[in-house]
C-alpha atoms as a PDB file:
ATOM      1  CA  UNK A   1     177.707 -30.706 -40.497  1.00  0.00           C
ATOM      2  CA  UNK A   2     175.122 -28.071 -42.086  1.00  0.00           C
ATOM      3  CA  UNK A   3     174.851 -27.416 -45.313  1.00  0.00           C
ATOM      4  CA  UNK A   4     178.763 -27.072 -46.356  1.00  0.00           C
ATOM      5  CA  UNK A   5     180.225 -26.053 -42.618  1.00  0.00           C
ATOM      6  CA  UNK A   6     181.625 -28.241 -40.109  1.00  0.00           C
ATOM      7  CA  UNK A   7     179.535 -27.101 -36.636  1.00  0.00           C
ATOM      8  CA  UNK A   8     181.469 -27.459 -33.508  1.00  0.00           C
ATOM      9  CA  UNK A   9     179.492 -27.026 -30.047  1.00  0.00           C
ATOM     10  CA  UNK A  10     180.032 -27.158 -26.746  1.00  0.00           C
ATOM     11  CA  UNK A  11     183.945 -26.488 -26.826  1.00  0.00           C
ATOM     12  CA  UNK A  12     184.774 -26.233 -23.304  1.00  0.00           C
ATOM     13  CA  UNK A  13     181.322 -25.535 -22.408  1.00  0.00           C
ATOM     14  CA  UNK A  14     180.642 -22.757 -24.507  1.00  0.00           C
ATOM     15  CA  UNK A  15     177.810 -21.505 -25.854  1.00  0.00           C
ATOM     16  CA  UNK A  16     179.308 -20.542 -29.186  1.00  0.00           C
ATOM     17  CA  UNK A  17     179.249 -22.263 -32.301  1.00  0.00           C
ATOM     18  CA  UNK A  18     182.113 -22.760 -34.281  1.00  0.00           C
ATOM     19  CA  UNK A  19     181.689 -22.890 -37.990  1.00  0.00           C
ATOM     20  CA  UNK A  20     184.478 -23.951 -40.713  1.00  0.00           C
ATOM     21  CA  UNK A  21     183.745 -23.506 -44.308  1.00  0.00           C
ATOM     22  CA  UNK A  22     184.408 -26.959 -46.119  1.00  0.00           C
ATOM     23  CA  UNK A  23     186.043 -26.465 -49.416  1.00  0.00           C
ATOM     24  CA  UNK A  24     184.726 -27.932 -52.856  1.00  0.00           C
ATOM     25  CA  UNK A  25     185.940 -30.812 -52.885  1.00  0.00           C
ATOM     26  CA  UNK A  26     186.436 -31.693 -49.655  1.00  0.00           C
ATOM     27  CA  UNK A  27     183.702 -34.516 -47.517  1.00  0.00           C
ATOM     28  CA  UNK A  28     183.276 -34.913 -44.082  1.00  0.00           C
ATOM     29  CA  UNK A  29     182.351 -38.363 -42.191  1.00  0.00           C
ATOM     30  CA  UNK A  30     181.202 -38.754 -38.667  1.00  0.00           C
ATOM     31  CA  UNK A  31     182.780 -42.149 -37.748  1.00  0.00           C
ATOM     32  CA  UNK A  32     180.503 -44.200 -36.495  1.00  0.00           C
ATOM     33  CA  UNK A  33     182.235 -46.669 -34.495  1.00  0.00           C
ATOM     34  CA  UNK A  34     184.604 -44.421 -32.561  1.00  0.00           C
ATOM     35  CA  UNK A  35     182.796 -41.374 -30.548  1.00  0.00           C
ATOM     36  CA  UNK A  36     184.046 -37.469 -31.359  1.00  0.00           C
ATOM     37  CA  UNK A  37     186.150 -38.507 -34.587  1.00  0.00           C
ATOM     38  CA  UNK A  38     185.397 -37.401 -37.808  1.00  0.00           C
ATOM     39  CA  UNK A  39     187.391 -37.751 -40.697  1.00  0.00           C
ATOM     40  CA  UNK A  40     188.559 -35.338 -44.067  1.00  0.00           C
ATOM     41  CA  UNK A  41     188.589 -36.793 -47.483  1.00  0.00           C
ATOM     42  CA  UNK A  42     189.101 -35.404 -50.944  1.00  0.00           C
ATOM     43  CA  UNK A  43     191.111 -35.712 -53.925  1.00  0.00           C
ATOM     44  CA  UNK A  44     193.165 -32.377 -53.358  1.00  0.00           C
ATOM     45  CA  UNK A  45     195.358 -32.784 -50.403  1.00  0.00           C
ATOM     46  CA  UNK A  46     196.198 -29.001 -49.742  1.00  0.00           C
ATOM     47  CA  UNK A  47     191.910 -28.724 -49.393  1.00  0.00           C
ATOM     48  CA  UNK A  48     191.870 -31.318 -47.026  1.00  0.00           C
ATOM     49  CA  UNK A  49     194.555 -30.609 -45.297  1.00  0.00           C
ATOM     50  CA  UNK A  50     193.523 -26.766 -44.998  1.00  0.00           C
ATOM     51  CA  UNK A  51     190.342 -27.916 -43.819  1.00  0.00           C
ATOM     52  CA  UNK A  52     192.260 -29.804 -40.993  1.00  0.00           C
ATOM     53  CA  UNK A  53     193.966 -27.000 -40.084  1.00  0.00           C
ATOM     54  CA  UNK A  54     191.045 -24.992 -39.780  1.00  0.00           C
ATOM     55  CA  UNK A  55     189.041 -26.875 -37.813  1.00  0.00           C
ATOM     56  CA  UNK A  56     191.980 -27.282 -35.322  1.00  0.00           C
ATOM     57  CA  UNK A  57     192.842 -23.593 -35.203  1.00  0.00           C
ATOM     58  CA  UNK A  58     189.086 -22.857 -34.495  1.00  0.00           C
ATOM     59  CA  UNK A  59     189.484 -25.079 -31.409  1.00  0.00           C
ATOM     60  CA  UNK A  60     192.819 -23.203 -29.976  1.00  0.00           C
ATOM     61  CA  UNK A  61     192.447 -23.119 -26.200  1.00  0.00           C
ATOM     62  CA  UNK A  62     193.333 -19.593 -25.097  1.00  0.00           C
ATOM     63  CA  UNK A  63     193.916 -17.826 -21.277  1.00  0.00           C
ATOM     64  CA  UNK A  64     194.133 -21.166 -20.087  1.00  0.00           C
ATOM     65  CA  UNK A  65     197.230 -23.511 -18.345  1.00  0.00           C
ATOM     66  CA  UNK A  66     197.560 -25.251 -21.491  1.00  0.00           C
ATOM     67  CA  UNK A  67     199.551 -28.664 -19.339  1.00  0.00           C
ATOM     68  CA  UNK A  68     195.958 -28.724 -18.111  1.00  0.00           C
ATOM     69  CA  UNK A  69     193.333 -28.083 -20.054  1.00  0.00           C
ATOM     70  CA  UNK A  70     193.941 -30.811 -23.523  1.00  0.00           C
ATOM     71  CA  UNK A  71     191.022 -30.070 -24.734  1.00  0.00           C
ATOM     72  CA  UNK A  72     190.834 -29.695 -28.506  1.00  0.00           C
ATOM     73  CA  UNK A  73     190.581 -31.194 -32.134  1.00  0.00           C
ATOM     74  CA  UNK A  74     193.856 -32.825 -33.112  1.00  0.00           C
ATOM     75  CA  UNK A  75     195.052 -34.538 -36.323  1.00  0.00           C
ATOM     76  CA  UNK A  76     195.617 -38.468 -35.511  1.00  0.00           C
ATOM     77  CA  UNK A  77     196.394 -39.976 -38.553  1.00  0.00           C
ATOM     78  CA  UNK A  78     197.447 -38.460 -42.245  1.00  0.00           C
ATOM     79  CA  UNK A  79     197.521 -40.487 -45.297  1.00  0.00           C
ATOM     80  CA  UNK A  80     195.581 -41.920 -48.850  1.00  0.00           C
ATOM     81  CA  UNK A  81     192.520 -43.776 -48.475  1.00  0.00           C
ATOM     82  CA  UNK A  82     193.073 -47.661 -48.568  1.00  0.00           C
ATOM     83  CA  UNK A  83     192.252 -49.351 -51.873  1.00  0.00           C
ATOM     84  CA  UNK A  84     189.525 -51.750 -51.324  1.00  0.00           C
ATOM     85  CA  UNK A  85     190.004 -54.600 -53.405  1.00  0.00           C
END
C-alpha cells in the first residue's frame, strides 16, 4: 500500500504495477499470519465492497485457458467485523 493505493506486482510475472484507488473511508491490512491475504474494512459497505471489486477486476486474467491459469485476487470471506468483548 502507498500512500492511499493498493500496489499489486508481479501478477503473472508482469512487470506492471497495478494500482487501485482506496476510497475515504476504506483501510487496508496485510494479514500477518496468512501469506498474500489482505483484508478491506470500513464503516460503508458499498466502499468496501467497491474496493473489493476493484482490486479483483484489476487482476482479470485475459488471452489465457482460464481452467488453467487460477491465478488472481478473489473474495474469501464477506461479513461485519467481530465484536471483541
Amino acid at each position: 500500500m502507498a500512500g492511499g493505493n493498493v500496489e499489486i506486482r508481479n501478477f503473472l510475472g508482469e512487470k506492471r504495477v497495478r494500482k487501485v484507488k482506496l476510497p475515504e473511508g476504506v483501510e487496508y491490512v496485510r494479514t500477518a499470519s496468512v501469506k498474500d491475504q489482505i483484508e478491506l474494512a470500513g464503516n460503508d459497505i458499498v466502499a468496501v465492497s467497491l474496493t473489493a471489486a476493484k482490486i479483483q477486476q484489476a487482476t482479470n486474467v485475459r488471452h489465457k485457458d482460464l481452467r488453467k491459469f487460477l491465478d488472481g485476487i478473489y473474495v474469501s470471506e464477506k461479513g461485519p467485523i467481530p465484536d471483541e468483548d
